[in-house]
N, C-alpha and C. Protein backbone atom coordinates (compact mmCIF):
# COMPACT_ATOMS: atom_id res chain seq x y z
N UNK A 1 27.37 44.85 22.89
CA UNK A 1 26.06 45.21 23.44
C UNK A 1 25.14 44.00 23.40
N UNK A 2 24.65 43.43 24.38
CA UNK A 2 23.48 42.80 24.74
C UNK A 2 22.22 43.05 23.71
N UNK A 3 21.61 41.60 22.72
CA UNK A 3 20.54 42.09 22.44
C UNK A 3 19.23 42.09 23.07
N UNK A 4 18.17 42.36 22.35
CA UNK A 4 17.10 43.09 22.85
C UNK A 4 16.45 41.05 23.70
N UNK A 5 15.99 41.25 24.27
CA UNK A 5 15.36 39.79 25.38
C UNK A 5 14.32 39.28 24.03
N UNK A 6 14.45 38.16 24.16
CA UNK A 6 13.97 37.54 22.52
C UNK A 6 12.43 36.92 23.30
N UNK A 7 11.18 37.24 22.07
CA UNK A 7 9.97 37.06 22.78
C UNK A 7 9.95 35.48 23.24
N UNK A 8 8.62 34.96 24.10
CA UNK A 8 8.62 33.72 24.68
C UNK A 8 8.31 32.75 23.61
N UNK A 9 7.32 33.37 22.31
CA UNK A 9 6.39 33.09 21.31
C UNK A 9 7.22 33.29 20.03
N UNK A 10 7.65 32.98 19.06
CA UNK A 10 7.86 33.72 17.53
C UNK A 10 6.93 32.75 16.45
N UNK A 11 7.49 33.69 15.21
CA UNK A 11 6.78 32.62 14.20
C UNK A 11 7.80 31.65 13.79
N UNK A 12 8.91 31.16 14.50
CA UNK A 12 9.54 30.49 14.04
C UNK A 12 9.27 28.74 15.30
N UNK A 13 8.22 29.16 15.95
CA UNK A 13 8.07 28.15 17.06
C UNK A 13 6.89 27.12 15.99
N UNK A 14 5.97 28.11 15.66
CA UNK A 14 5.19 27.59 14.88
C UNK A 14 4.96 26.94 13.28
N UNK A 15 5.27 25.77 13.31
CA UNK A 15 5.78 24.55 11.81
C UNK A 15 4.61 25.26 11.30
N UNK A 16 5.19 25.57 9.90
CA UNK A 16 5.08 25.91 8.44
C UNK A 16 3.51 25.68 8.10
N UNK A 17 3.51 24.13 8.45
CA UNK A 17 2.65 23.74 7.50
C UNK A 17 1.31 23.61 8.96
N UNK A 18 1.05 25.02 9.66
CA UNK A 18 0.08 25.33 10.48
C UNK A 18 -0.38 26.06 9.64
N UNK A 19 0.38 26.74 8.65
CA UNK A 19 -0.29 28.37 8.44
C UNK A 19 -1.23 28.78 7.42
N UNK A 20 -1.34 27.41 6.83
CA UNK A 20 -2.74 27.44 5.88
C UNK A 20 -3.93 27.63 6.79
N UNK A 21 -3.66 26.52 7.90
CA UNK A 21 -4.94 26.27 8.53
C UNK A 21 -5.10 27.70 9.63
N UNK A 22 -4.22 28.22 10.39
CA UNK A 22 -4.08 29.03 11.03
C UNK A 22 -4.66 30.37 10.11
N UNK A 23 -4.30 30.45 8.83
CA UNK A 23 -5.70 31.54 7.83
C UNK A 23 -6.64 31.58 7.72
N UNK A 24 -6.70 29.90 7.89
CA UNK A 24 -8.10 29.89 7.75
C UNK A 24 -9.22 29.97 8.71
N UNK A 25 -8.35 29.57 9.97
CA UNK A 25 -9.31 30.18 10.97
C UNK A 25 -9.32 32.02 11.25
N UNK A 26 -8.16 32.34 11.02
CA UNK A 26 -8.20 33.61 11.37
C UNK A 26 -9.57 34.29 10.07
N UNK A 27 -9.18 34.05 9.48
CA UNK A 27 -10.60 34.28 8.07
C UNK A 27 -11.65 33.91 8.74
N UNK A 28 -12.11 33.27 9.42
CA UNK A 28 -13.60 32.50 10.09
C UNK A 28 -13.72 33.41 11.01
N UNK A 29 -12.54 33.98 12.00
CA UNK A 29 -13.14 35.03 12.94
C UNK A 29 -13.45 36.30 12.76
N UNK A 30 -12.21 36.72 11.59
CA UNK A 30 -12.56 38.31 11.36
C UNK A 30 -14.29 37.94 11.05
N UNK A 31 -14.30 37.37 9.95
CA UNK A 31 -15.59 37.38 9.61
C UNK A 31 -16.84 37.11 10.22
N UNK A 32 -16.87 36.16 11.64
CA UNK A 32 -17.59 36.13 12.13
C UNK A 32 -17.46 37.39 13.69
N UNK A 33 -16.57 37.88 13.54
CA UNK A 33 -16.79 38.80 14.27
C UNK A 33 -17.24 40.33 13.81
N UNK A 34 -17.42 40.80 12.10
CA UNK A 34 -18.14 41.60 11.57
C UNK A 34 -19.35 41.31 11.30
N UNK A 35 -19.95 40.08 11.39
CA UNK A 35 -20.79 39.64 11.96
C UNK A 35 -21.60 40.15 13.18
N UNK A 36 -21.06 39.71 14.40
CA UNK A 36 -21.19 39.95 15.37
C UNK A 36 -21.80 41.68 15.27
N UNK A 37 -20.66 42.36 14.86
CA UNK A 37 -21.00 43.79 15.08
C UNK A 37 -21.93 44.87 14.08
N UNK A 38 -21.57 43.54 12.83
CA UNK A 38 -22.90 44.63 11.70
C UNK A 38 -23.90 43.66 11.14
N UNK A 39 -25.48 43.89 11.43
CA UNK A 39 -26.50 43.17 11.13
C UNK A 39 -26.33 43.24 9.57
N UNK A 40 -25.92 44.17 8.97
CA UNK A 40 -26.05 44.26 7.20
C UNK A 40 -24.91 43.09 7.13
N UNK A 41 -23.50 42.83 7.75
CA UNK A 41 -22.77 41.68 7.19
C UNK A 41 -23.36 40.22 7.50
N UNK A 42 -24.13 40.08 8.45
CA UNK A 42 -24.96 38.98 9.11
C UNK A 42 -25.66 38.90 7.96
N UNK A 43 -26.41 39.92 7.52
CA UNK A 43 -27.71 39.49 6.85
C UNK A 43 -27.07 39.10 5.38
N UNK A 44 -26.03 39.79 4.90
CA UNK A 44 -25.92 39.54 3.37
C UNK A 44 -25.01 38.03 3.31
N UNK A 45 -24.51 37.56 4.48
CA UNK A 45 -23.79 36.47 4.41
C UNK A 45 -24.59 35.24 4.73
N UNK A 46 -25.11 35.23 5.81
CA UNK A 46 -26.30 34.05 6.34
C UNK A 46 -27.05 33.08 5.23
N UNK A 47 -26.71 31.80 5.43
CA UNK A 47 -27.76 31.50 4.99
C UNK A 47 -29.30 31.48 4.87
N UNK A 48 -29.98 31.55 3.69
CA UNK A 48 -31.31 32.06 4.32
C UNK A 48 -31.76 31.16 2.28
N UNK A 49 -32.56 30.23 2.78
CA UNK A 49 -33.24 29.10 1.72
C UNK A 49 -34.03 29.87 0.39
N UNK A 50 -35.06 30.80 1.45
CA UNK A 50 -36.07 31.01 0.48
C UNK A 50 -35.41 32.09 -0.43
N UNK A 51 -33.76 32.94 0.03
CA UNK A 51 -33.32 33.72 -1.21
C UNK A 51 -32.47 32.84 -2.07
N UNK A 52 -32.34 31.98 -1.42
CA UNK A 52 -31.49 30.93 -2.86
C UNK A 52 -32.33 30.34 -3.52
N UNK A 53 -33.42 30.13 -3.38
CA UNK A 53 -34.51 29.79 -4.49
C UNK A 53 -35.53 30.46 -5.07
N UNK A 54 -35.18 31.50 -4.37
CA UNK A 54 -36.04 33.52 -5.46
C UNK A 54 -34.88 33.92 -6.11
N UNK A 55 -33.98 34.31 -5.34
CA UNK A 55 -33.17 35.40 -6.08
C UNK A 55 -31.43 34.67 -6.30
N UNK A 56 -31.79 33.48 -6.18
CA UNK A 56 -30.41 32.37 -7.04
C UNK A 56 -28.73 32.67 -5.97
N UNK A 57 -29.33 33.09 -4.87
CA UNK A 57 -27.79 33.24 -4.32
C UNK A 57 -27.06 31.89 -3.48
N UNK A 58 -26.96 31.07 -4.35
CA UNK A 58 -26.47 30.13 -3.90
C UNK A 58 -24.92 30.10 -3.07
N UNK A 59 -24.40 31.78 -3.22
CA UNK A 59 -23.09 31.92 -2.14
C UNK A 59 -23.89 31.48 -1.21
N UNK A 60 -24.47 32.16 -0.49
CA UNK A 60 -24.99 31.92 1.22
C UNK A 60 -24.85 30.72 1.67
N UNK A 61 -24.56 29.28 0.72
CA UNK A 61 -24.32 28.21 1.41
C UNK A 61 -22.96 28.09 1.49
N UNK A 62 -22.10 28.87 1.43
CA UNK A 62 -20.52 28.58 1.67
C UNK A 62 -20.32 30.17 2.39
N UNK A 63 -20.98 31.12 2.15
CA UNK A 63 -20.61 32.27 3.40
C UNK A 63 -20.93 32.10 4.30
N UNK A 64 -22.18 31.31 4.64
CA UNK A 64 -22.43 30.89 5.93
C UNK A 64 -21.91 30.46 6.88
N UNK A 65 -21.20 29.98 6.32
CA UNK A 65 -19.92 28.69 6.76
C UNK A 65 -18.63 29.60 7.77
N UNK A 66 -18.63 31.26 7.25
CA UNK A 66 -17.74 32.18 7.93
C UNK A 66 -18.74 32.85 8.99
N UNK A 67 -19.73 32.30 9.43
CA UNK A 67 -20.69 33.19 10.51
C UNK A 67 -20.43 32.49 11.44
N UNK A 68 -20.97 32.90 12.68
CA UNK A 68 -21.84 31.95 13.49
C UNK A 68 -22.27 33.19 14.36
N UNK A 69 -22.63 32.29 15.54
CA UNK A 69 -24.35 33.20 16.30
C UNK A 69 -23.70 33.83 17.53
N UNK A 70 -22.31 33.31 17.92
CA UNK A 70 -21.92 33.64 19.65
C UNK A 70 -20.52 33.43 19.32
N UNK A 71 -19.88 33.75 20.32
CA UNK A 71 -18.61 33.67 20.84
C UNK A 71 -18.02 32.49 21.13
N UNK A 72 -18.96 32.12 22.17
CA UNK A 72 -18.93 30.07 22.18
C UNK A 72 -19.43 28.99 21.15
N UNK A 73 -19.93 29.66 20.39
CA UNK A 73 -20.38 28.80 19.25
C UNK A 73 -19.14 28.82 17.91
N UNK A 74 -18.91 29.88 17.84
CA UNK A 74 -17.11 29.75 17.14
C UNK A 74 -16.18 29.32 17.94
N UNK A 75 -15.82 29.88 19.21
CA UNK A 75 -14.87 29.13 19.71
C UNK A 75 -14.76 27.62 19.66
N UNK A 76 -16.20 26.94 20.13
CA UNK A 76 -16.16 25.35 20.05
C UNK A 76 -15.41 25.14 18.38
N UNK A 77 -16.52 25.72 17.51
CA UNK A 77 -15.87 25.24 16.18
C UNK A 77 -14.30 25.17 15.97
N UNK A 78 -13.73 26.35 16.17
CA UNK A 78 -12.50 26.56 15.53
C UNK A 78 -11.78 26.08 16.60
N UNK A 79 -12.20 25.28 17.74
CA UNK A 79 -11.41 24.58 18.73
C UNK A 79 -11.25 23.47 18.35
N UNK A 80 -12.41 22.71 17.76
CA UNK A 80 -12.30 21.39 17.27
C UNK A 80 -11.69 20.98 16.09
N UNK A 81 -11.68 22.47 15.24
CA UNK A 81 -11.14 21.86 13.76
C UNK A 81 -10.03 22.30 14.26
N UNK A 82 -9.34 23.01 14.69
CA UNK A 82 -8.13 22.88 15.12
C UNK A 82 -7.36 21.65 15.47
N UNK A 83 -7.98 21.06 16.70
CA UNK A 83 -7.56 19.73 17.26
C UNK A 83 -7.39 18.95 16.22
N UNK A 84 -8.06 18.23 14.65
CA UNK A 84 -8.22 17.29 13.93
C UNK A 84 -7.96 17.84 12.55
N UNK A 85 -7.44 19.21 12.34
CA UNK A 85 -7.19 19.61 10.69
C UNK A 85 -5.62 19.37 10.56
N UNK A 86 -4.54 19.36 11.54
CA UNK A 86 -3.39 18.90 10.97
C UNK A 86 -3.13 17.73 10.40
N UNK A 87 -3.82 16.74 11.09
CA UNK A 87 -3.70 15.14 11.18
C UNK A 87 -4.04 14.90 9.49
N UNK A 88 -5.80 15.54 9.46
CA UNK A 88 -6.05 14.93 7.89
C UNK A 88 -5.43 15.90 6.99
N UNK A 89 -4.58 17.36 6.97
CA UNK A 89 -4.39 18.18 5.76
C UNK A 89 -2.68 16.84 6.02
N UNK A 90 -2.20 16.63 6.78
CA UNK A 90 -0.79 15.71 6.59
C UNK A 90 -1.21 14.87 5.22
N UNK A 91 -1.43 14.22 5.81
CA UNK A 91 -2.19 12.57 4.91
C UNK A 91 -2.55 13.42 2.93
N UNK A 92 -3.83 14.27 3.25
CA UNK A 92 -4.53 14.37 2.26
C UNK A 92 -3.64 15.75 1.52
N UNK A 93 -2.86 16.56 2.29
CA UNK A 93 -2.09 17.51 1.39
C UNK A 93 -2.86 18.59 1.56
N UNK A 94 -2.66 19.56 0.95
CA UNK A 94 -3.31 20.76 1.22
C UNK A 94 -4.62 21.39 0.11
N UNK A 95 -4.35 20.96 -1.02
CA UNK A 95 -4.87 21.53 -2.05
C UNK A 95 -6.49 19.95 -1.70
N UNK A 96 -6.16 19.17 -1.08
CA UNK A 96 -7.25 17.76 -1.21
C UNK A 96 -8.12 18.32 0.18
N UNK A 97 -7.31 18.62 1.48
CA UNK A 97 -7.94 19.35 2.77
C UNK A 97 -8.41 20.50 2.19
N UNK A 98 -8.33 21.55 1.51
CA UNK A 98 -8.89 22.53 1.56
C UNK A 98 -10.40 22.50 0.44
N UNK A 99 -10.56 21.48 -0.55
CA UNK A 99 -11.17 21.03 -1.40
C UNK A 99 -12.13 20.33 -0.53
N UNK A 100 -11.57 19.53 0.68
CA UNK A 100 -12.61 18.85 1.32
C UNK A 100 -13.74 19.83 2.37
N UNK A 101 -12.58 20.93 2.89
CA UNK A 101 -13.52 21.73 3.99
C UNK A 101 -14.10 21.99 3.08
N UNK A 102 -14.16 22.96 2.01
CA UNK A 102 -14.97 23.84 1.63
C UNK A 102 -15.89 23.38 0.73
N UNK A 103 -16.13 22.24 0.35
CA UNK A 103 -16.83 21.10 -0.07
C UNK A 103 -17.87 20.99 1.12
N UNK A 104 -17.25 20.71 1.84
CA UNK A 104 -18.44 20.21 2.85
C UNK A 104 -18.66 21.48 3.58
N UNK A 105 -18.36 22.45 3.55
CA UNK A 105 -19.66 23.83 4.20
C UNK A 105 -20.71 23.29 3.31
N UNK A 106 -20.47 23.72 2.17
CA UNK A 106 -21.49 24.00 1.43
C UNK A 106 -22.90 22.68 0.63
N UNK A 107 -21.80 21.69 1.03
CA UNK A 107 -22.92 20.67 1.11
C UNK A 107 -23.29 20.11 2.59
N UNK A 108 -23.04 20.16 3.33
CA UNK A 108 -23.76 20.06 4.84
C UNK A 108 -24.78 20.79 4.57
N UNK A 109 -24.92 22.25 3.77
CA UNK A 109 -26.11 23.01 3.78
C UNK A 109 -27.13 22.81 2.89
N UNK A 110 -27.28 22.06 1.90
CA UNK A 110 -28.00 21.33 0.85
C UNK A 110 -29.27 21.14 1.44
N UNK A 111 -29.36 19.85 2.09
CA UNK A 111 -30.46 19.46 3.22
C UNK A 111 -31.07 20.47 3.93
N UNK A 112 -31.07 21.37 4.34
CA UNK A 112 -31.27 22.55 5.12
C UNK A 112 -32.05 23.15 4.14
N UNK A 113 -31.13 23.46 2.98
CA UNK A 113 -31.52 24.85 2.09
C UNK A 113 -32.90 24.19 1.39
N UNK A 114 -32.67 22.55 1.21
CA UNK A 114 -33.82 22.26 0.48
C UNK A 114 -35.18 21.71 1.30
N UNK A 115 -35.09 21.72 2.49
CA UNK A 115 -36.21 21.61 3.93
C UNK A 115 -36.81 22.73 3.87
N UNK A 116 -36.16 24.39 3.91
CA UNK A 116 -36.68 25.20 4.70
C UNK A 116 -37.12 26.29 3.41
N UNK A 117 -36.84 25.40 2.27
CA UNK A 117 -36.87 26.63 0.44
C UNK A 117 -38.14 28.01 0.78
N UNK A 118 -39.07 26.39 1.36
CA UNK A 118 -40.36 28.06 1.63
C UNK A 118 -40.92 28.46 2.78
N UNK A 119 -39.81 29.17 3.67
CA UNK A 119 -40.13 29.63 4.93
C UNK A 119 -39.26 30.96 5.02
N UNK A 120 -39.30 31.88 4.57
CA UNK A 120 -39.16 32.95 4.64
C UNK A 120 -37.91 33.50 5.45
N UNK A 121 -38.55 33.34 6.81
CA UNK A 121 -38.05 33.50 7.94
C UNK A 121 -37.14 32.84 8.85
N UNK A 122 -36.63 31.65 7.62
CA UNK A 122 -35.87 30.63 8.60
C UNK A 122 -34.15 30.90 7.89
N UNK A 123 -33.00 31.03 9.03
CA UNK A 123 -32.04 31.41 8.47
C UNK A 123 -31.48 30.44 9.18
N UNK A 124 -30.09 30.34 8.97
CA UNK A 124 -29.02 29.09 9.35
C UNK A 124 -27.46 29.78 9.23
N UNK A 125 -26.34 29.26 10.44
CA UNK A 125 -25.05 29.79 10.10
C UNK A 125 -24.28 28.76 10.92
N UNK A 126 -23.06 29.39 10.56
CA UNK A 126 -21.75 28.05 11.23
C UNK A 126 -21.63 27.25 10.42
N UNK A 127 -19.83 27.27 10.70
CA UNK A 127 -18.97 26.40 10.00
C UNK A 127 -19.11 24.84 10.55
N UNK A 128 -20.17 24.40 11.19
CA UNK A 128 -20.02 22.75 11.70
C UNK A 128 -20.09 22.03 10.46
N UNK A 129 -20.62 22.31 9.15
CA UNK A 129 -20.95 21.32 8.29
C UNK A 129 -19.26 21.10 8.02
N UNK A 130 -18.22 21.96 7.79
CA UNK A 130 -16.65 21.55 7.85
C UNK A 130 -16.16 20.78 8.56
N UNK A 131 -16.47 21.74 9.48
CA UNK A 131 -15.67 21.19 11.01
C UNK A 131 -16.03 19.73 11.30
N UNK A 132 -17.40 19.03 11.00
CA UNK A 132 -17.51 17.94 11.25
C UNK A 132 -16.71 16.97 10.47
N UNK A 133 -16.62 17.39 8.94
CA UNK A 133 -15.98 16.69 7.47
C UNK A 133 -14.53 16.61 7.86
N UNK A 134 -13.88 17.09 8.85
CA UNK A 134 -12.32 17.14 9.15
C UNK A 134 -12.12 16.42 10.73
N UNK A 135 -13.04 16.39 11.17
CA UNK A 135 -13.26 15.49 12.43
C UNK A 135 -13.23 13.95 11.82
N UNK A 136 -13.96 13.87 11.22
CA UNK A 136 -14.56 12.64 10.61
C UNK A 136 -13.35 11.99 9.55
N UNK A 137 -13.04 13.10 8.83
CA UNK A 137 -11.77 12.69 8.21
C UNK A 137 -10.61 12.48 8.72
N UNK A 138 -10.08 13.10 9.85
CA UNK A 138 -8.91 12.79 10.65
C UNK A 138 -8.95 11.54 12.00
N UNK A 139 -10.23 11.48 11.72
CA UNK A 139 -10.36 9.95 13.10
C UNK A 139 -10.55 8.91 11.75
N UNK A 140 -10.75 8.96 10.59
CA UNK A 140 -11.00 7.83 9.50
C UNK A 140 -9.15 7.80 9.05
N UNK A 141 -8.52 8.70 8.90
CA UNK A 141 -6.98 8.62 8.53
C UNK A 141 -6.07 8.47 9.89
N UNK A 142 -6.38 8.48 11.19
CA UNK A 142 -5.74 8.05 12.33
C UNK A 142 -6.53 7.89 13.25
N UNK A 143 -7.05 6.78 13.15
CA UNK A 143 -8.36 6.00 14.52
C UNK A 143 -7.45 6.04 15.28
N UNK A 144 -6.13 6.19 15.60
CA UNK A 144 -5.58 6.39 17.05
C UNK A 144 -5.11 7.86 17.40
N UNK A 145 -5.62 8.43 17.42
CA UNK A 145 -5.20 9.96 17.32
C UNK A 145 -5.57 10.47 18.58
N UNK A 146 -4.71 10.81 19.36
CA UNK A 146 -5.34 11.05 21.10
C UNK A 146 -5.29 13.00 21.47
N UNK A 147 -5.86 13.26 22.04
CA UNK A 147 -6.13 15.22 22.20
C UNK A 147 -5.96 15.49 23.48
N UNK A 148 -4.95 16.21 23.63
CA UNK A 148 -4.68 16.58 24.88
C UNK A 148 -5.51 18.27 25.65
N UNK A 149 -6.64 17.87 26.18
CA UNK A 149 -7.32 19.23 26.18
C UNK A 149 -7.30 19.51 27.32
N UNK A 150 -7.26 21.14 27.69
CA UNK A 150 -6.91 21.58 28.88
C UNK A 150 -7.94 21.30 29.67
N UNK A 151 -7.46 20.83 31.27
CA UNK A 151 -7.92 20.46 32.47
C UNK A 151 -8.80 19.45 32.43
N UNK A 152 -8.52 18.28 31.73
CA UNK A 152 -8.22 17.01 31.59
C UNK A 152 -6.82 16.41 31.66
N UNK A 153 -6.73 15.57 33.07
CA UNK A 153 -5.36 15.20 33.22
C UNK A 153 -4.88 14.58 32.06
N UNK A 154 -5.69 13.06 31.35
CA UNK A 154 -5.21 12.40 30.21
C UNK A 154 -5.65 13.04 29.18
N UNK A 155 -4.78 12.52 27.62
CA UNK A 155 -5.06 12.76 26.87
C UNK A 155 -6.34 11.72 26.15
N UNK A 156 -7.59 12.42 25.44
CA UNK A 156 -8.81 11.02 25.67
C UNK A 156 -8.30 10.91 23.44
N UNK A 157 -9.06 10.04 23.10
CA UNK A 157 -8.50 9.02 21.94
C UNK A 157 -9.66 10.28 20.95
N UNK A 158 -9.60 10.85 19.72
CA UNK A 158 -10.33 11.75 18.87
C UNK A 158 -10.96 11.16 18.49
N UNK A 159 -11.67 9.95 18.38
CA UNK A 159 -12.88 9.33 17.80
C UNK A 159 -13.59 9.18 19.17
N UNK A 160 -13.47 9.54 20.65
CA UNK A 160 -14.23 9.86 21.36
C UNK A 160 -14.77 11.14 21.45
N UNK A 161 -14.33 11.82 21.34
CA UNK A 161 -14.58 13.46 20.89
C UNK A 161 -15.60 13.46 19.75
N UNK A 162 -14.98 13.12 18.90
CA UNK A 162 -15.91 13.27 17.69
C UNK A 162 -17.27 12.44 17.71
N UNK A 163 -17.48 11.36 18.36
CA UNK A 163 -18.72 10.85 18.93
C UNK A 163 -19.80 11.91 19.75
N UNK A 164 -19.04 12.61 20.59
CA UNK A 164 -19.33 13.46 21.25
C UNK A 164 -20.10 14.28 20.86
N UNK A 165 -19.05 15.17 19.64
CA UNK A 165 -19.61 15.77 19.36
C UNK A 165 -20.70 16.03 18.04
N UNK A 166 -20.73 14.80 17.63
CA UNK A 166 -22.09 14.54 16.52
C UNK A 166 -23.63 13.76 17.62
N UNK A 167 -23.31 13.17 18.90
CA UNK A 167 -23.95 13.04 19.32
C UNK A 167 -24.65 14.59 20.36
N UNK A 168 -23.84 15.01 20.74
CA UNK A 168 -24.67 16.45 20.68
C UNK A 168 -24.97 17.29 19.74
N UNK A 169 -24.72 17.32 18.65
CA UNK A 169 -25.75 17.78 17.52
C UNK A 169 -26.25 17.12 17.04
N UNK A 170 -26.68 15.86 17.48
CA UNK A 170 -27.98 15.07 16.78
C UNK A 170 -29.07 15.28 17.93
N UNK A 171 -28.55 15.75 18.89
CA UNK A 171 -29.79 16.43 20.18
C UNK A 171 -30.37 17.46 19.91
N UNK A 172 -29.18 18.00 19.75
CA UNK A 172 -30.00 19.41 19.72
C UNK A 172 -30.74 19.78 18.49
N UNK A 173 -30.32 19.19 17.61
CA UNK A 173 -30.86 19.23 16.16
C UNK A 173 -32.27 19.13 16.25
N UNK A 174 -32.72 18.72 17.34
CA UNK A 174 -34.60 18.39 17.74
C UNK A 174 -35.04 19.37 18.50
N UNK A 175 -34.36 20.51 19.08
CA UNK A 175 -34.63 21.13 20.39
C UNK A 175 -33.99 22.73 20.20
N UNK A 176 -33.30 22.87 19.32
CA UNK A 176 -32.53 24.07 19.22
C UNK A 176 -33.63 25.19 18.50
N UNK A 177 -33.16 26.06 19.33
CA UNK A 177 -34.38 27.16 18.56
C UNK A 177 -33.79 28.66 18.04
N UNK A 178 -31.92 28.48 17.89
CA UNK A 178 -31.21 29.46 17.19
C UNK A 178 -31.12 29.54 16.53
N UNK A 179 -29.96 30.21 15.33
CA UNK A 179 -29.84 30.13 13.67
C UNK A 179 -28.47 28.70 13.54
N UNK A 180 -28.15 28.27 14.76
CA UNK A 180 -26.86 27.62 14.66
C UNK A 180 -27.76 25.78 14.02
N UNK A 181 -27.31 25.33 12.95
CA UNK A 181 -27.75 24.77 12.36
C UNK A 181 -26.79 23.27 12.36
N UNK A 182 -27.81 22.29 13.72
CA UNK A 182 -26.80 20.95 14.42
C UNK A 182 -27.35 20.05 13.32
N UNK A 183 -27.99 19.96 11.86
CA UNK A 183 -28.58 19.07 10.95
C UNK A 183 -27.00 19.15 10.20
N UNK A 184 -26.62 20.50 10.22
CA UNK A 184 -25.23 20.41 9.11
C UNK A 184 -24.03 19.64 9.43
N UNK A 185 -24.25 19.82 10.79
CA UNK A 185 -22.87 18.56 11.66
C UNK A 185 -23.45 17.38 10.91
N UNK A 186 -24.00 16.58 11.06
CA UNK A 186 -24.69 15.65 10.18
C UNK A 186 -24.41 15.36 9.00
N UNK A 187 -24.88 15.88 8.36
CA UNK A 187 -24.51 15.97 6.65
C UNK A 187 -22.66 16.05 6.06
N UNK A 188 -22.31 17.43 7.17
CA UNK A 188 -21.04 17.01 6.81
C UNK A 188 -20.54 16.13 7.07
N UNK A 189 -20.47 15.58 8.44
CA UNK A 189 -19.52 14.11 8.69
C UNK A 189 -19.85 13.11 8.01
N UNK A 190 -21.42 12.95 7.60
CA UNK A 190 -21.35 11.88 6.75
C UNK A 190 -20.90 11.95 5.13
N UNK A 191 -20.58 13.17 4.89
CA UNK A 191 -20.40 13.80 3.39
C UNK A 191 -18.60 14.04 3.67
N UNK A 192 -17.89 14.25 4.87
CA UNK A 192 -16.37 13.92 5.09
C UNK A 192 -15.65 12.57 4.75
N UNK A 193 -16.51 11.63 5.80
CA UNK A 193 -16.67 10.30 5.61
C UNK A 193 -16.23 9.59 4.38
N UNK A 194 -17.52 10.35 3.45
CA UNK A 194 -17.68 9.28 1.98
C UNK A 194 -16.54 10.00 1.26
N UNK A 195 -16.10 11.38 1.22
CA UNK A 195 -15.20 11.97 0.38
C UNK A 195 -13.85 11.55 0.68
N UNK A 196 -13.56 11.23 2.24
CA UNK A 196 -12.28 10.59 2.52
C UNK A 196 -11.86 9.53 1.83
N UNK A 197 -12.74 8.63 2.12
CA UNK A 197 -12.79 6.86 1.32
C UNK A 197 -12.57 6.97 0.12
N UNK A 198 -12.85 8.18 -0.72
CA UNK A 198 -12.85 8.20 -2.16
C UNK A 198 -11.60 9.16 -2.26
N UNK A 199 -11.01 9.42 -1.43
CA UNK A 199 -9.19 10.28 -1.79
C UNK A 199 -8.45 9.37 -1.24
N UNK A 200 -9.00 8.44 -0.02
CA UNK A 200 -7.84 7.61 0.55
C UNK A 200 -8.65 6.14 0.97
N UNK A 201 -9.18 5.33 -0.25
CA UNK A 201 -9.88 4.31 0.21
C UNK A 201 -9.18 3.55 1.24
N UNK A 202 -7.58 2.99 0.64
CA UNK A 202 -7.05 1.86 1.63
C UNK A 202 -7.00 2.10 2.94
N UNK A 203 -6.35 3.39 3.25
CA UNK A 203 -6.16 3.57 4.82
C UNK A 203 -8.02 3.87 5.27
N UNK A 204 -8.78 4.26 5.02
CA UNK A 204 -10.05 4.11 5.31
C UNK A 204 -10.70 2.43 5.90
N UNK A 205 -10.33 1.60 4.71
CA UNK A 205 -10.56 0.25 4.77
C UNK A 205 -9.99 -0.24 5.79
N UNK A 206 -8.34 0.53 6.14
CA UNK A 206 -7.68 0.01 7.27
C UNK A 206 -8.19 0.29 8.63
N UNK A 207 -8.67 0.98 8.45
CA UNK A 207 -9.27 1.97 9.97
C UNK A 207 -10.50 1.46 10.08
N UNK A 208 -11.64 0.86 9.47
CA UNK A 208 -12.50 0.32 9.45
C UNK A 208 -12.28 -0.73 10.01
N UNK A 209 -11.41 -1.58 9.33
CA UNK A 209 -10.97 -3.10 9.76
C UNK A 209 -10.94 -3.21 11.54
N UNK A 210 -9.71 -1.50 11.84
CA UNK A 210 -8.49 -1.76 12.79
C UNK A 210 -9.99 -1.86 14.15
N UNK A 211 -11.26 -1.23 13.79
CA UNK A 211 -12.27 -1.13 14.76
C UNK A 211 -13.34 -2.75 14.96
N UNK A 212 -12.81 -3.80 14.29
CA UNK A 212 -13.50 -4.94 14.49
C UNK A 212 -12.87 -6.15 14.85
């Protein structure tokens, strides 16, 4: 007897060492999609300044990190850390990548939390303060790292991307009038940056060099 037509997709197409990161996004959407649908999970997760300096909830700067405001505002995220989290969890291992994202949610939000301590009304969400720290870290551990993104014929080099995309959140960071918070892209890449150099100075030094 003929077996059953074998799917196009399995989990055996997909290498092993995706499936940390592949949790971890799937964790970013459930959650930002109960979000989406219940204002009580929005509200108890969000960052929000003036309750971390009344009522001490200093989670909100790393739950925040599982929100965001739209559909396209996670998708970009978990599109980009996608593209650049295999490259640096290779290099840095898993237990040093996962130490670094979640390091940098929660300090990308520092600056923020300590700007806005007494404004009541001012809240902040999204995982960019990560997403930037793994951008930043995977173009500092392979300055030649090229992304092949759909409907773009070539593949363009990931330290153009990542220019990209800290130079549009240093725009909007002046002009944005949502809860999506483009100061944390900022903080993290430069807080990815310095934490890389200090897990992997030489190849850092090398990649520095390989750009002069």
């Amino acid at each position: 007897m003929r077996g059953a037509p074998k799917s196009p997709i399995s989990p055996s197409m997909i290498p092993p060492s995706m499936y940390p990161l592949l949790i971890l996004i799937l964790s970013v959407v459930v959650v930002s999609v109960l979000g989406f649908a219940s204002k009580s999970v929005k509200d108890a997760l969000i960052l929000s300044p003036e309750k971390v300096r009344k009522r001490g909830q200093v989670y909100r700067l790393l739950t925040a990190g599982w929100l965001h405001a739209d559909v396209s505002h996670l998708a970009f995220n978990m599109i980009s850390f996608f593209f650049f989290a295999e490259q640096a969890m290779l290099v840095l291992g898993e237990v040093r990548f996962f130490a670094l994202y979640i390091s940098s949610v929660v300090v990308a939000y520092i600056p923020t939390t300590l700007r806005y301590m007494k404004q009541p009304n001012y809240t902040s969400l999204g995982a960019s303060g990560g997403v930037a720290a793994i951008m930043l870290s995977a173009v500092l551990l392979y300055p030649k790292m090229r992304l092949q993104i759909m409907f773009l014929p070539i593949p363009i080099p990931g330290v153009l991307y990542a220019a990209g995309y800290l130079v549009y959140s240093a725009w909007h960071s002046y002009r944005e009038s949502n809860n999506i918070n483009h100061d944390a892209h900022l903080s993290g890449a430069l807080y990815g940056a310095a934490l890389t150099y200090v897990l992997e100075p030489s190849r850092v030094e090398r990649t520095i060099r390989s750009f002069f």
